[in-house]
Protein backbone atom coordinates (compact mmCIF):
# COMPACT_ATOMS: atom_id res chain seq x y z
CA UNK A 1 17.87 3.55 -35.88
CA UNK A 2 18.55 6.16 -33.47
CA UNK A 3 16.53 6.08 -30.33
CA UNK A 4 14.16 9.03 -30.01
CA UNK A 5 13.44 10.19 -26.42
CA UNK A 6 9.20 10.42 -25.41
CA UNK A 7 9.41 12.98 -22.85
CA UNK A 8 12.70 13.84 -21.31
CA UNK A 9 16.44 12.22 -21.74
CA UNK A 10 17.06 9.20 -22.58
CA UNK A 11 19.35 8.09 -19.57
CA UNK A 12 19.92 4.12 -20.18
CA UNK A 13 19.73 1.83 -23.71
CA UNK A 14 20.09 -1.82 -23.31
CA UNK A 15 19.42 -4.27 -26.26
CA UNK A 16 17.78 -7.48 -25.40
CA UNK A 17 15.86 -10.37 -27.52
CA UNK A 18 12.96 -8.64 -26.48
CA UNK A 19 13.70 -5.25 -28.05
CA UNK A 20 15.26 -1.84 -26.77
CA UNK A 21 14.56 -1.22 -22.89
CA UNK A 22 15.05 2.61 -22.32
CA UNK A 23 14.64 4.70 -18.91
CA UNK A 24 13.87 8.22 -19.35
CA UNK A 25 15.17 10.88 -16.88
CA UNK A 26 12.28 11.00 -14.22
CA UNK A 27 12.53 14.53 -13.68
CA UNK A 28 10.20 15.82 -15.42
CA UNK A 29 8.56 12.53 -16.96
CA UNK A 30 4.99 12.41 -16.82
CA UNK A 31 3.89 10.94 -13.65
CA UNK A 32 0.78 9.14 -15.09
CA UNK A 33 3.45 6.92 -17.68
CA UNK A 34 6.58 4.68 -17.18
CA UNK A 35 9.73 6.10 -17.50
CA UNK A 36 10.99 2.63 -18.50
CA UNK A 37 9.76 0.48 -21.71
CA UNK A 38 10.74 -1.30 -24.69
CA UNK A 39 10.69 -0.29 -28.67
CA UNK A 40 11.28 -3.00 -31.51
CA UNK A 41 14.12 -2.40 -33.81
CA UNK A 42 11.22 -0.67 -36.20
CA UNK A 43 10.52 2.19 -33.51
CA UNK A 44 7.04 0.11 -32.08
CA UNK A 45 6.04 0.49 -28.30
CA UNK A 46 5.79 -3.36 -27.06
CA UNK A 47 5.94 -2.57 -23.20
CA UNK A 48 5.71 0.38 -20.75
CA UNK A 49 7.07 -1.13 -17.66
CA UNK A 50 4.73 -1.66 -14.89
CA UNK A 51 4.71 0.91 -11.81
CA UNK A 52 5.71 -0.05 -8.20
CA UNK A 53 2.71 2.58 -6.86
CA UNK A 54 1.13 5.04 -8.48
CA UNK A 55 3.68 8.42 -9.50
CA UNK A 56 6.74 6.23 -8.77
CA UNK A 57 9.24 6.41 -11.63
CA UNK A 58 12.34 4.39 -11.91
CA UNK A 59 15.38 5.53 -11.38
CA UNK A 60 18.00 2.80 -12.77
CA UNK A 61 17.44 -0.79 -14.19
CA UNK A 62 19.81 -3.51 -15.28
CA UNK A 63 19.50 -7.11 -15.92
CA UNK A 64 19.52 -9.81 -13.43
CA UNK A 65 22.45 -12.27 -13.28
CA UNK A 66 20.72 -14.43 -15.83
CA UNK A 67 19.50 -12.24 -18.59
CA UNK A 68 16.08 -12.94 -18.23
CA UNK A 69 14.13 -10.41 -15.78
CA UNK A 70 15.09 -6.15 -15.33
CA UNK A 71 16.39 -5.17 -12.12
CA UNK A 72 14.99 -1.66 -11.18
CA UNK A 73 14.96 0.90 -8.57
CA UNK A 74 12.42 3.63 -8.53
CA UNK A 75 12.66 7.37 -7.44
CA UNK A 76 11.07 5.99 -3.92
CA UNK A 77 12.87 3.63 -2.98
CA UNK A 78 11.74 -0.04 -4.68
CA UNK A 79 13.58 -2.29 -5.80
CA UNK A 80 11.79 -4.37 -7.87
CA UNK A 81 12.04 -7.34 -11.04
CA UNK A 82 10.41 -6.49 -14.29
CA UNK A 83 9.42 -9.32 -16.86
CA UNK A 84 11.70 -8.64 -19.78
CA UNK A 85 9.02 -9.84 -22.34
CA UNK A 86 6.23 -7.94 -21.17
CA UNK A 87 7.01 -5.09 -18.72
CA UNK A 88 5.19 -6.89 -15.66
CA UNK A 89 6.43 -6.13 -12.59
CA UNK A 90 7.37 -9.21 -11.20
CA UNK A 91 7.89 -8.34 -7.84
CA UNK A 92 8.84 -5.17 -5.33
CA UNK A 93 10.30 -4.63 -2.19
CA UNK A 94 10.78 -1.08 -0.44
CA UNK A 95 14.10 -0.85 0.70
CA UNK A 96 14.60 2.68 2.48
């Protein structure tokens, strides 16, 4: 199943146990939503990932050295760890 896009471009796929994590282009993206979230292999929202503050988007994400959290940066200048499983941010630091 082809990934649809929600809002803008679809900049990042990555397939995990937990289900498709996508970031969205934040240009554009509505600022009250996440940018970044996770779809089941059916198409089903599971997560929208958490927000560092209010109108902060994310800008990339990976996975952490052992597969098990999201490593993200957001359009301010966060970095912060996402729960893979549920989209909780974990923890943020501003690093500008």
């Amino acid at each position: 199943m082809e990934e649809q896009a929600r809002h803008t471009k679809i900049e990042k796929i990555i397939n995990s146990v937990a289900g498709n994590v996508i970031l969205e282009n934040p240009t554009g993206y509505p600022r009250n939503e996440s940018n970044l979230y996770c779809i089941s292999s059916m198409g089903k929202l599971l997560w929208s990932a958490e927000l560092p503050e209010p109108g902060v988007l994310y800008s990339r994400v990976k996975f952490d050295d052992s597969g098990e959290k999201l490593i993200t940066y957001s359009t301010r200048g966060h970095a912060c760890e996402i729960e893979l499983r549920t989209g909780k941010l974990l923890s943020k630091i501003l690093i500008r």
